[in-house]
Protein backbone atom coordinates (compact mmCIF):
# COMPACT_ATOMS: atom_id res chain seq x y z
CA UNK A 1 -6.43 -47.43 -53.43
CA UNK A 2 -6.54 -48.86 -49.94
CA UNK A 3 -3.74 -48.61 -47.62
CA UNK A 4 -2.18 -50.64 -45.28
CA UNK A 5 -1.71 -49.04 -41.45
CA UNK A 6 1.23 -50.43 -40.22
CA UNK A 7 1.20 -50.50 -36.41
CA UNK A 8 4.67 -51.85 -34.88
CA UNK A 9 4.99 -51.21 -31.50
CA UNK A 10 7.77 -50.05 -30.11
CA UNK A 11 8.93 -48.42 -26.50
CA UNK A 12 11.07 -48.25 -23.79
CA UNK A 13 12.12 -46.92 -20.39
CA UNK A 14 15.15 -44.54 -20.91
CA UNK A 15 17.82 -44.92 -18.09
CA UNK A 16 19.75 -41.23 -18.28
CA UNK A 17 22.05 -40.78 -15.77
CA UNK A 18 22.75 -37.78 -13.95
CA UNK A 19 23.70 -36.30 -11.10
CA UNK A 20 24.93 -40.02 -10.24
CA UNK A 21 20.97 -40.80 -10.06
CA UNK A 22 19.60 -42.80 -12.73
CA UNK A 23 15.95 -41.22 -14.00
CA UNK A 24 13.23 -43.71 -15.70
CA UNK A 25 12.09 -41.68 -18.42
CA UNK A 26 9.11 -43.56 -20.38
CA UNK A 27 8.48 -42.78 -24.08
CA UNK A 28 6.94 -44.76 -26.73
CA UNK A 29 7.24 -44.51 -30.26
CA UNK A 30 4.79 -45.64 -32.56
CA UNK A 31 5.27 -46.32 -36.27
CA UNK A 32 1.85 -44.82 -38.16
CA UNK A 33 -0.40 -45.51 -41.03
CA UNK A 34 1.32 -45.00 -44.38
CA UNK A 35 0.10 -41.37 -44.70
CA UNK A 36 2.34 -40.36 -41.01
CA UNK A 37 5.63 -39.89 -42.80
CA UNK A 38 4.26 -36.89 -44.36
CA UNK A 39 3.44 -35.25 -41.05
CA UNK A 40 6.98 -35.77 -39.63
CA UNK A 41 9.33 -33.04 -38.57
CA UNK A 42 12.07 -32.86 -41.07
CA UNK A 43 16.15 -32.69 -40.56
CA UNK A 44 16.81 -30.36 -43.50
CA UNK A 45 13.86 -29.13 -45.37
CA UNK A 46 11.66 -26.33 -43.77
CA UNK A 47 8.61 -28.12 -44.85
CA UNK A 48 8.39 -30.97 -47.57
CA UNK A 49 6.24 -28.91 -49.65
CA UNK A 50 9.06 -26.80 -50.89
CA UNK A 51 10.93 -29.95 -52.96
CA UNK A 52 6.95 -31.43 -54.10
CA UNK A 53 7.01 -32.84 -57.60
CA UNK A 54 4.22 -32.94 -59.87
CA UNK A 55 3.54 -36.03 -62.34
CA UNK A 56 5.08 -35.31 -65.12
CA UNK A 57 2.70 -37.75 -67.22
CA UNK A 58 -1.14 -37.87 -66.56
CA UNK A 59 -2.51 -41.59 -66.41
CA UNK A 60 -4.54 -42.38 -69.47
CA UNK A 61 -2.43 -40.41 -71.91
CA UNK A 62 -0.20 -41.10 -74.77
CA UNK A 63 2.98 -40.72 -73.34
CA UNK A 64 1.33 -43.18 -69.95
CA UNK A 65 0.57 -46.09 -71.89
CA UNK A 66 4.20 -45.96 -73.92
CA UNK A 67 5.97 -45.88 -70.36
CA UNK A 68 3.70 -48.78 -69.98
CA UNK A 69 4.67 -50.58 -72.90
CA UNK A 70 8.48 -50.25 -71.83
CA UNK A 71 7.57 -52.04 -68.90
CA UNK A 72 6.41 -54.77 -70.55
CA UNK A 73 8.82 -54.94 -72.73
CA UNK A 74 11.74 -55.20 -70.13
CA UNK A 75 9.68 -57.73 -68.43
CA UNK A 76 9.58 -59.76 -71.61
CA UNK A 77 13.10 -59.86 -72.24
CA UNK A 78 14.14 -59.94 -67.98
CA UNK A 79 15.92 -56.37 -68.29
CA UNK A 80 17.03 -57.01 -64.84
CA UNK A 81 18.50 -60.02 -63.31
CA UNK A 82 16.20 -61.73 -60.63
CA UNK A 83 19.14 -61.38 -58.13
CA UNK A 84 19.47 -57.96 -58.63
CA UNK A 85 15.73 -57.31 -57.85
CA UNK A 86 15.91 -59.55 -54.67
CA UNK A 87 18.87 -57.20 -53.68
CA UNK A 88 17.45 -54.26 -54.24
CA UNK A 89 13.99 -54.97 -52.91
CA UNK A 90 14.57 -57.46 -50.30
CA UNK A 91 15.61 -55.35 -47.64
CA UNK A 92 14.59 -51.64 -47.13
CA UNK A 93 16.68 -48.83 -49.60
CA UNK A 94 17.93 -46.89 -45.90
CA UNK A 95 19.71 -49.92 -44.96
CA UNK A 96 21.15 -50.83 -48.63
CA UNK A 97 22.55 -47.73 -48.38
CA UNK A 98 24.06 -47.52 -45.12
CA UNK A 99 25.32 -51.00 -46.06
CA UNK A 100 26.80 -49.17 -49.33
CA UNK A 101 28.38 -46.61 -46.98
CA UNK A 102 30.14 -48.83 -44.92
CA UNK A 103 31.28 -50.87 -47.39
CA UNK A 104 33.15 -47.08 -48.30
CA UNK A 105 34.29 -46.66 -44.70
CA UNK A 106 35.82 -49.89 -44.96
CA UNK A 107 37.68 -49.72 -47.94
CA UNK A 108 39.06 -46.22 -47.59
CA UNK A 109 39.59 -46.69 -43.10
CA UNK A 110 38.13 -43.45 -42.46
CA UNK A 111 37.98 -42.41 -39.22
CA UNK A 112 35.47 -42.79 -36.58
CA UNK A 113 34.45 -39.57 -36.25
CA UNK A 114 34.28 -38.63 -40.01
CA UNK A 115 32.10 -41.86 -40.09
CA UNK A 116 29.43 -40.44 -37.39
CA UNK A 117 29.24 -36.94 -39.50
CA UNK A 118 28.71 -38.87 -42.83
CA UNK A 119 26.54 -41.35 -41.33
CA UNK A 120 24.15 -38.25 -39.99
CA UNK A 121 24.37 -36.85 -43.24
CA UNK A 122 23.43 -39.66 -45.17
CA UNK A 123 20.39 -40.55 -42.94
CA UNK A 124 19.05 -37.07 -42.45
CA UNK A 125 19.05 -36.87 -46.31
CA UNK A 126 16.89 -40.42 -46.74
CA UNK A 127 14.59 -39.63 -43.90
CA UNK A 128 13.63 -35.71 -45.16
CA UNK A 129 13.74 -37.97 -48.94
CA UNK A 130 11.06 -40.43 -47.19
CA UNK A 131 8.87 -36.95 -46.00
CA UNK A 132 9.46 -35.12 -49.30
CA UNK A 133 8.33 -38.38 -51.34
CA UNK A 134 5.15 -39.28 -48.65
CA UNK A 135 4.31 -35.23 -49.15
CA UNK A 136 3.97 -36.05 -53.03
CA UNK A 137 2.16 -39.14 -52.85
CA UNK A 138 -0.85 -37.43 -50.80
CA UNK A 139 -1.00 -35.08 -53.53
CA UNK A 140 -0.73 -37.44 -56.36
CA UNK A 141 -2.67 -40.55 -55.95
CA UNK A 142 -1.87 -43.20 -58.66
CA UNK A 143 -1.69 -46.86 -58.80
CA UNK A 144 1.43 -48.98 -59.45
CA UNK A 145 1.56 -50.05 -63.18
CA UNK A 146 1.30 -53.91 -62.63
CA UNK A 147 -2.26 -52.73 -60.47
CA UNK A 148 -3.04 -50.52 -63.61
CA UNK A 149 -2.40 -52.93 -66.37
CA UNK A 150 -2.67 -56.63 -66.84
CA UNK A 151 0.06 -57.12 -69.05
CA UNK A 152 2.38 -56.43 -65.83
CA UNK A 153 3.36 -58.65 -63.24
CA UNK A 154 4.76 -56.92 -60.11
CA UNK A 155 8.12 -58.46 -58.70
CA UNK A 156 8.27 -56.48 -55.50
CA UNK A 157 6.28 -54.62 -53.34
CA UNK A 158 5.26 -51.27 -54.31
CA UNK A 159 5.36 -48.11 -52.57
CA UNK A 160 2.29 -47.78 -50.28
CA UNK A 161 -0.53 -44.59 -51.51
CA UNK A 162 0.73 -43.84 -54.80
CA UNK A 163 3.46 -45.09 -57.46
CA UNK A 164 3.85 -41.45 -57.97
CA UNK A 165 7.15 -40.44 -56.51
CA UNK A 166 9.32 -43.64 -56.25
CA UNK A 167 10.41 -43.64 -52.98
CA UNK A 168 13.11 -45.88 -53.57
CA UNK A 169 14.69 -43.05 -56.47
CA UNK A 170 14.70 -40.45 -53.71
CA UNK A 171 16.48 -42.30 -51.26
CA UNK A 172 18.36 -43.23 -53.95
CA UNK A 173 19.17 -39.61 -55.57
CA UNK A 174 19.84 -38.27 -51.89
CA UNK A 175 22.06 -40.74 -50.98
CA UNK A 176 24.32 -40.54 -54.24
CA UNK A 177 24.45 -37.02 -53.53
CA UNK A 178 25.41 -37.36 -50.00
CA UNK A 179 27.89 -39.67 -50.68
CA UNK A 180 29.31 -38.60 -53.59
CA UNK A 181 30.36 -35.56 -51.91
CA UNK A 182 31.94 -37.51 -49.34
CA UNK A 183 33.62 -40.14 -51.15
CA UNK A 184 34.09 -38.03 -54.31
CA UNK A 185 36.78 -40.75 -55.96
CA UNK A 186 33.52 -43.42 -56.07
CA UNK A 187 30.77 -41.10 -57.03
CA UNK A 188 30.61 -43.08 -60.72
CA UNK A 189 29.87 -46.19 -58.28
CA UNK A 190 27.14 -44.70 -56.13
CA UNK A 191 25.35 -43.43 -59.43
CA UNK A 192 25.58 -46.74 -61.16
CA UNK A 193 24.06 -48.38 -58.01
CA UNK A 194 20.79 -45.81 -58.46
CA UNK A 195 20.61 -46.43 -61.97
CA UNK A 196 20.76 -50.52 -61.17
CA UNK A 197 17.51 -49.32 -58.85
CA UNK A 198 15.82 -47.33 -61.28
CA UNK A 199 15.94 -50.10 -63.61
CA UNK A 200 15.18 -52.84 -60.67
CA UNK A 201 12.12 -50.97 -60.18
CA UNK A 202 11.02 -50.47 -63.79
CA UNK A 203 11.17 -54.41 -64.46
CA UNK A 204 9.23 -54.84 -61.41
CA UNK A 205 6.48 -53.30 -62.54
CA UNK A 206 6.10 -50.70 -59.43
CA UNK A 207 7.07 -47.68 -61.36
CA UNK A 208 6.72 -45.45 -64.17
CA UNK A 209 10.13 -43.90 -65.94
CA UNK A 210 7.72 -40.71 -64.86
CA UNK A 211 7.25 -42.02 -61.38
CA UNK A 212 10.98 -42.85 -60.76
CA UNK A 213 12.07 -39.37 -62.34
CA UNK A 214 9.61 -37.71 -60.16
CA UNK A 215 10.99 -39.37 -56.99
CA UNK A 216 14.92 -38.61 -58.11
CA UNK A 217 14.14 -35.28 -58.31
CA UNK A 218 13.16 -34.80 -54.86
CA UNK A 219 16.03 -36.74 -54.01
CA UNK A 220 18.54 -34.82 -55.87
CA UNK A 221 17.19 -31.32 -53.86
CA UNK A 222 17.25 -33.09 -50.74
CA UNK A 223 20.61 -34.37 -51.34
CA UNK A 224 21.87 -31.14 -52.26
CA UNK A 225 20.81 -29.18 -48.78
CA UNK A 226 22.35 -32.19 -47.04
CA UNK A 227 25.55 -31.34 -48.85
CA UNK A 228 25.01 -27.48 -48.33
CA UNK A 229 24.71 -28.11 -45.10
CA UNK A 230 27.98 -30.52 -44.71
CA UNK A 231 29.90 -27.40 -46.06
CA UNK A 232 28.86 -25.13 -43.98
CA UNK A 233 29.67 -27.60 -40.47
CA UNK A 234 33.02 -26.66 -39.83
CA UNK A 235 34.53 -30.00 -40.27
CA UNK A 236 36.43 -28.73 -43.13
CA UNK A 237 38.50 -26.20 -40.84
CA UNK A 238 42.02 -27.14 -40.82
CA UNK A 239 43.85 -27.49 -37.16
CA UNK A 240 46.67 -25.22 -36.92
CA UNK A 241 47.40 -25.27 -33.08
CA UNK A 242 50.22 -27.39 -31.29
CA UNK A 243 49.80 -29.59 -28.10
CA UNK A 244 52.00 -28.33 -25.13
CA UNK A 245 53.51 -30.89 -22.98
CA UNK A 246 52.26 -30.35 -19.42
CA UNK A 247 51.87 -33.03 -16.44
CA UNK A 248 49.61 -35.49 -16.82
CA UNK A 249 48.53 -34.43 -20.27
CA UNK A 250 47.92 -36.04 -23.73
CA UNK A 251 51.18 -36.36 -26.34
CA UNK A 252 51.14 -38.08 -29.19
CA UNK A 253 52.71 -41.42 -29.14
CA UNK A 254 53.87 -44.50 -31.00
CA UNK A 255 53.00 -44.66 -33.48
CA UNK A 256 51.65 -41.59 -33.84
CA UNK A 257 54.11 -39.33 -32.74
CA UNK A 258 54.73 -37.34 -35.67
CA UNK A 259 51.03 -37.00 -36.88
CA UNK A 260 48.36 -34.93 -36.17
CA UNK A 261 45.59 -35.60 -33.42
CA UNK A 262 42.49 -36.92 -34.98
CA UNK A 263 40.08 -34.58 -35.94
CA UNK A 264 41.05 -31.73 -32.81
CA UNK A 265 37.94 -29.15 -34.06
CA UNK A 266 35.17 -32.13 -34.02
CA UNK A 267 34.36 -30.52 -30.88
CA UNK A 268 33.45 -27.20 -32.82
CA UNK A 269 31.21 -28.83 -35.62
CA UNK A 270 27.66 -28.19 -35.78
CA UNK A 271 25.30 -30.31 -34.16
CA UNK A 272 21.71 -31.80 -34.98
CA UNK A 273 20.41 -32.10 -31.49
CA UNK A 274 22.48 -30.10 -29.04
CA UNK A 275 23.28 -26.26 -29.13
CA UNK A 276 27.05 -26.94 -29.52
CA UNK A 277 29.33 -29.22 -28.42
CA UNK A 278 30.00 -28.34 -25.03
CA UNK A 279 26.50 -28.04 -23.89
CA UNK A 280 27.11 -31.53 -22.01
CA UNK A 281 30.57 -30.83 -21.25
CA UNK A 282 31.19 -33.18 -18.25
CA UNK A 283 33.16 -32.08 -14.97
CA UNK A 284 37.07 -32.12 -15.30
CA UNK A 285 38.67 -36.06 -14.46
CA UNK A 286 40.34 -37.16 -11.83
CA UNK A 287 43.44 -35.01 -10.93
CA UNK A 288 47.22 -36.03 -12.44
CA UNK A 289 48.80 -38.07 -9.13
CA UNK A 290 45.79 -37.51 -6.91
CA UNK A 291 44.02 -40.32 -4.87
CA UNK A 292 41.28 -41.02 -7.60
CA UNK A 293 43.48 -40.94 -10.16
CA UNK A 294 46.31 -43.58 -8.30
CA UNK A 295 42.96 -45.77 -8.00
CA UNK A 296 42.39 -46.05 -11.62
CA UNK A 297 46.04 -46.00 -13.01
CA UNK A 298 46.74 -48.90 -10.26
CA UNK A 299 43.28 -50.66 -11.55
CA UNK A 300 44.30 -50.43 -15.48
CA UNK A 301 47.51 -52.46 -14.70
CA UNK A 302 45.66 -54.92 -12.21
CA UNK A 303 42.92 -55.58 -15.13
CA UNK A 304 45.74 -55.73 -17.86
CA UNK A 305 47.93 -58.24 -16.34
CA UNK A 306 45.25 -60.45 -15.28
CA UNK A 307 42.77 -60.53 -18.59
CA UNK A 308 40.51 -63.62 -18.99
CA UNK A 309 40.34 -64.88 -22.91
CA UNK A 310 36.78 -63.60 -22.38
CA UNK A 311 38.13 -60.19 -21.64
CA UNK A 312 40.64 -60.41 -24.52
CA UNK A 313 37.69 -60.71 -26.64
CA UNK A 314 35.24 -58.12 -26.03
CA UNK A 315 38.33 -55.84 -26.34
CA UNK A 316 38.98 -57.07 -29.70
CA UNK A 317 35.15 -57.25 -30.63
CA UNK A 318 34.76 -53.56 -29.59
CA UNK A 319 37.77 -52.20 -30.68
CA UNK A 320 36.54 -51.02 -34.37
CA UNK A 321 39.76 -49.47 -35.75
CA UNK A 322 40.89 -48.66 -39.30
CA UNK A 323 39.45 -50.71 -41.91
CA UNK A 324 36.33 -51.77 -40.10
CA UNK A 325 32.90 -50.46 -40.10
CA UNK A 326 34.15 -48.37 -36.78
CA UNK A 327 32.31 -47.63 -33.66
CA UNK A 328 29.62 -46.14 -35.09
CA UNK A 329 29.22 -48.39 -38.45
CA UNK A 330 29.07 -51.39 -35.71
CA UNK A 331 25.88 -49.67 -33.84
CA UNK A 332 24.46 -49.06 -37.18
CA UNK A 333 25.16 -52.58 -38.26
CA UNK A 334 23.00 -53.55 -35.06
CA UNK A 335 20.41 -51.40 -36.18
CA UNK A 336 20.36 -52.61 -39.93
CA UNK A 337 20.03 -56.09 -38.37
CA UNK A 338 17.02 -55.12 -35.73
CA UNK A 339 15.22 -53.49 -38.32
CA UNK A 340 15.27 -56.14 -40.91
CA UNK A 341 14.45 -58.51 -37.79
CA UNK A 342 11.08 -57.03 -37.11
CA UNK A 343 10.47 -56.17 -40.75
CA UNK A 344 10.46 -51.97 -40.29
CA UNK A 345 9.00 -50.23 -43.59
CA UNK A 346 11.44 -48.04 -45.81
CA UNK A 347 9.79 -45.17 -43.78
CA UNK A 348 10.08 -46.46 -40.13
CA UNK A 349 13.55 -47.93 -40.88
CA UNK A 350 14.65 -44.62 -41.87
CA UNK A 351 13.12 -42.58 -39.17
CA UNK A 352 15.09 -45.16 -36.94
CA UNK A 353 18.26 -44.70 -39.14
CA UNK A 354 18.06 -40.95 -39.14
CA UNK A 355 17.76 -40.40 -35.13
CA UNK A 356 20.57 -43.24 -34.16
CA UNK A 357 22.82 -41.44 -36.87
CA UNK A 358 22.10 -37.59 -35.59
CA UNK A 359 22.57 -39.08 -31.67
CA UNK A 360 25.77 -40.57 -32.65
CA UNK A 361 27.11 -37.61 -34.04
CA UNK A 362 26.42 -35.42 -31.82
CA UNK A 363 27.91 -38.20 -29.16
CA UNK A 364 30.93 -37.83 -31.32
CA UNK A 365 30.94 -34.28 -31.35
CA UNK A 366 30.41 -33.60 -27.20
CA UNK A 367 32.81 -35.93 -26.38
CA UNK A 368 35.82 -34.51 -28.55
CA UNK A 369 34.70 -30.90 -26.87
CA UNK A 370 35.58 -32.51 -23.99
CA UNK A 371 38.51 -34.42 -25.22
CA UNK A 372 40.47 -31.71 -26.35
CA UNK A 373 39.50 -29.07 -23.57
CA UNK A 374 40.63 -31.32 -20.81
CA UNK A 375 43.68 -33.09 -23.28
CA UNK A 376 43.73 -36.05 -20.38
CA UNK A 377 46.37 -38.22 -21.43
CA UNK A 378 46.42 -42.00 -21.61
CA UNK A 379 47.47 -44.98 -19.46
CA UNK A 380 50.09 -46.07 -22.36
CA UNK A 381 51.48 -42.30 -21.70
CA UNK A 382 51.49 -41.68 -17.99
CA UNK A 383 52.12 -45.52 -16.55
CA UNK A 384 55.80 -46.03 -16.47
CA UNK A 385 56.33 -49.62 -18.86
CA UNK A 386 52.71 -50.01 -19.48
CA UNK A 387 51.64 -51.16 -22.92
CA UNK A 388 47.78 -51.53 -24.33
CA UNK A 389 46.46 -54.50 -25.10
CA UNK A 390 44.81 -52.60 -28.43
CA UNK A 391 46.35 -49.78 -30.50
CA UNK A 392 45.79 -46.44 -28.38
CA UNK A 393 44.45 -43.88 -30.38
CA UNK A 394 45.37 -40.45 -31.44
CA UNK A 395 43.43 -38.37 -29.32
CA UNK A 396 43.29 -37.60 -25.77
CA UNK A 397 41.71 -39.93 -23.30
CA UNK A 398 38.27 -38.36 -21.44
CA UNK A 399 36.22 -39.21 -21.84
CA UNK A 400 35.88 -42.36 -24.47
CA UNK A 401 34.10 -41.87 -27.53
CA UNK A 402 32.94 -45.65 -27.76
CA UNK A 403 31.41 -45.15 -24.40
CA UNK A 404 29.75 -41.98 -25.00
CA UNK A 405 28.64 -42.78 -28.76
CA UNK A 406 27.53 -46.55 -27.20
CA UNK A 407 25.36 -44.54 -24.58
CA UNK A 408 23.63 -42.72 -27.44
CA UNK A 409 23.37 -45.63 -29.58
CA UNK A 410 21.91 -47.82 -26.95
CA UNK A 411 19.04 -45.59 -25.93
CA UNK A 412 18.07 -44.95 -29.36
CA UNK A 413 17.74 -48.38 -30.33
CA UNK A 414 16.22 -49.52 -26.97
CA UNK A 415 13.40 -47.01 -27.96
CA UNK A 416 12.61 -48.08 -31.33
CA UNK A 417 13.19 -51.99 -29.52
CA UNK A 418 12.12 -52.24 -26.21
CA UNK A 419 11.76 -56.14 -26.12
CA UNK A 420 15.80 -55.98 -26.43
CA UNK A 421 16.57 -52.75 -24.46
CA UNK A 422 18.44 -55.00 -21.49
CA UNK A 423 20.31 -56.39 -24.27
CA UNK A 424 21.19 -53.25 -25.94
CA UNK A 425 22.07 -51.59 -22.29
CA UNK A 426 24.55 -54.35 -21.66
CA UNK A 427 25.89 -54.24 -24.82
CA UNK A 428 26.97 -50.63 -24.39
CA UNK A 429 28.40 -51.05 -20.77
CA UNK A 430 30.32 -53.91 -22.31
CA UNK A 431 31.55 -51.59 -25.47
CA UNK A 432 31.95 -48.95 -22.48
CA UNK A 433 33.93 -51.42 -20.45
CA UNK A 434 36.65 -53.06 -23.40
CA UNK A 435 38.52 -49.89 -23.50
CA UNK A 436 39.49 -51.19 -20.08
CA UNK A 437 40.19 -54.18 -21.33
CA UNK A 438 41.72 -52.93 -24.03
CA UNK A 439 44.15 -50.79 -21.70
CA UNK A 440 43.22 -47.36 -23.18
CA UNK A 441 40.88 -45.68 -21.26
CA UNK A 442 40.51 -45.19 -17.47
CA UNK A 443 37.26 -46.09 -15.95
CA UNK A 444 35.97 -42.55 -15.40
CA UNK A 445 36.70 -41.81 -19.00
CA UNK A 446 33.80 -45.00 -19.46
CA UNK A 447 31.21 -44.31 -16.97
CA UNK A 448 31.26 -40.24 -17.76
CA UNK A 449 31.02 -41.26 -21.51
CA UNK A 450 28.25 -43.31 -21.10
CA UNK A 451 26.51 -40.82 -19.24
CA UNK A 452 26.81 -38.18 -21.71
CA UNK A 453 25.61 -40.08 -24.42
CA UNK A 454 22.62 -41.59 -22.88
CA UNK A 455 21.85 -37.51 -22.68
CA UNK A 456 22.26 -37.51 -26.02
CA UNK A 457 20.33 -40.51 -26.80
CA UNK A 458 17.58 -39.17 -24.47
CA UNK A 459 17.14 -35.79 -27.09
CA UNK A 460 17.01 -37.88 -29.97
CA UNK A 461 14.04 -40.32 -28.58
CA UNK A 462 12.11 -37.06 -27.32
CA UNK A 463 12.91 -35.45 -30.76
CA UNK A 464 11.33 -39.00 -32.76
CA UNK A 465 8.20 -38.57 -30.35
CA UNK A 466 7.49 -35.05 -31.60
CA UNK A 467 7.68 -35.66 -34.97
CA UNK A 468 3.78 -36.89 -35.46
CA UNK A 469 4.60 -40.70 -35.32
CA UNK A 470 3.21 -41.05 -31.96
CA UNK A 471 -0.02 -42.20 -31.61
């Protein structure tokens, strides 16, 4: 069977900024023939050899030309709903499920934070699913059942090399696994969504019931090490220390004065990309009462009591609280949208998917080290009658997470879209910027942020590169 090389180009010049300098670092990655997945490095498997599954049926025999038969048989009596296929099959299974996941962030307001670890999770288990599954193919080539038998129309596009190994039932598997570990109270709900697929991609004639087993199973041992690995992290350590008042520090406040900071160990989880989560611990901020820090309290008010309606709404776009898709659902939401834009393959989409999600953990991660070893506190705390134009969080104040998770996301995306990388920049510095607006942050707890993330996005762009999709 003949393949199709898919060639998207995509680039970009990385701005990182350090030492106050700003460094043009230029890296391009390429999306490969349909063979490159395959080759990449994985997140969680040592190589993706060790989850390979055989055919479980040999074309030509009995037991092929009954699964056969079943096919045509669903088609005759439309098993499936046309809608349902176009859903499933009309965008790429990574972003259906990320879509699926933030529909779950949503509905049960989980927290920014949690939202970056999950989001990591749930990629790196889809992109090492996409590797596993491309690993199989190469060693089983077979055509789709519509291209094997005339009876058999095909309603979607099938997998590229081989039917062998759905692709779409590993991403599928891994993803219920991932998520049902997460959101345990909707597992029944993630698992009826992959059975919906499995039978989406019976009707349309890509797949074998052998093909679409063979694909969940490498799914369901990918999804598995993703959720060995989430409980073995740290996030599920429980806080047991106290915050002591001291001058200029963080407290608690309304209305959160009687709960606990948000998610005080983050700073301790593991990472994907740095060695732990100080490794890019910034310098202190500005001193408690000194100069620098006058400068900014003085500029907070000055910004606050003289907001333009523009200002007011870039706050408001930015500010991502409980019940939305947060700060790192919205960058992912971006993402979804640029990939479905320019048309990126299951594989390419999730190799974009996967880096974005580890970059923004990690983001997440470095700055709450920093957060809660400097516990800086906020303007609604230290500025005598000064209110926030948003809700102020319940975690200390440098450096901001949106800024250093918008730093990450930016440079990940500008990489994978360099046509729009201005666009993306600004669109960080502006996310960077409404906590200003917002009257939460300070500006050094922005332009440090941003700094540390674009580090951050800067590893996950050299880590893509190495993983064989350059050409």
């Amino acid at each position: 069977m003949t393949t199709r090389a898919r060639l998207v180009p995509l680039g970009l010049v990385i701005l990182l900024a350090t030492g106050g300098a700003l460094i043009a670092t230029n890296v391009v990655v390429r999306t490969g023939r349909a063979e490159a997945p395959a080759g990449w490095q994985p997140l969680l498997l040592s190589h993706p050899s060790e989850v390979r599954a055989a055919p479980r049926v040999a074309v030509g025999s009995a037991e092929d030309l009954r699964e056969l038969d079943e096919i045509v048989a669903r088609q005759a009596r439309s098993a499936v709903p046309a809608e349902r296929i176009a859903y499933w099959t009309g965008s790429t299974s990574p972003a259906r499920w990320n879509e699926i996941l933030l529909q779950a962030v949503r509905e049960a307001r989980t927290n920014p934070v949690r939202v970056s670890r999950t989001l990591a999770l749930l990629n790196a288990a889809m992109y090492d699913a996409i590797i596993a599954a491309c690993d199989a193919k190469l060693a089983h080539r077979r055509s789709a059942p519509a291209e094997r038998d005339s009876r058999i129309r095909l309603l979607a596009p099938p997998d590229e090399l081989s039917s062998h190994a759905s692709v779409d039932a590993a991403i599928a598997a891994a993803a219920v696994a991932v998520l049902g570990a997460i959101y345990p109270d909707r597992a029944s709900e993630f698992e009826r969504q992959a059975e919906e697929l499995i039978q989406v991609r019976l009707a349309a004639g890509t797949h074998t019931a052998s093909d679409l087993a063979a694909g969940t199973e490498i799914g369901q041992k990918v999804g598995a090490m993703a959720v060995a690995r989430a409980g073995g992290d740290n996030a599920g350590v429980v806080w047991q220390g106290e915050i002591a008042a001291q001058p200029g520090g963080w407290m608690p406040a309304r209305p959160f004065l009687n709960d606990q900071p948000t998610e005080p160990l983050a700073g301790t989880w593991r990472t994907w990309l740095l060695r732990n989560g100080s490794d890019l611990r910034p310098g202190p901020p500005p001193a408690y009462l000194s100069p620098e820090w006058q400068a900014e309290a003085d500029e907070v008010v000055r910004v606050n009591q003289r907001l333009t309606d523009d200002q007011v709404r870039i706050a408001r776009f930015w500010a991502d609280g409980a019940g939305t898709d947060t700060p790192p659902g919205h960058w992912m939401r971006i993402a979804i949208e640029l990939s479905g834009r320019d048309r990126l393959s299951s594989a390419d989409a999730a190799r974009l998917f996967a880096h974005l999600a580890i970059a923004q953990a990690d983001a997440f991660i470095a700055c709450w080290d920093a957060k809660f070893a400097y516990l800086s506190g906020r303007p609604a705390g230290l500025i005598p009658g000064f209110a926030s134009t948003i809700i102020t969080p319940n975690f200390p104040s440098y450096i901001s997470g949106h800024a250093t998770l918008s730093g990450a996301s930016s440079v990940v995306l500008a990489a994978f879209f360099p046509s729009d990388a201005a666009w993306l920049t600004k669109q960080a510095e502006e996310a960077a910027l409404s906590r200003l607006y917002g009257g939460i942050h300070w500006r050094s707890d922005n332009e440090v942020g941003l700094q540390v993330g674009r580090q951050i996005g800067v590893l996950a762009v050299a880590r893509a590169a190495g993983d064989g999709a350059l050409r």
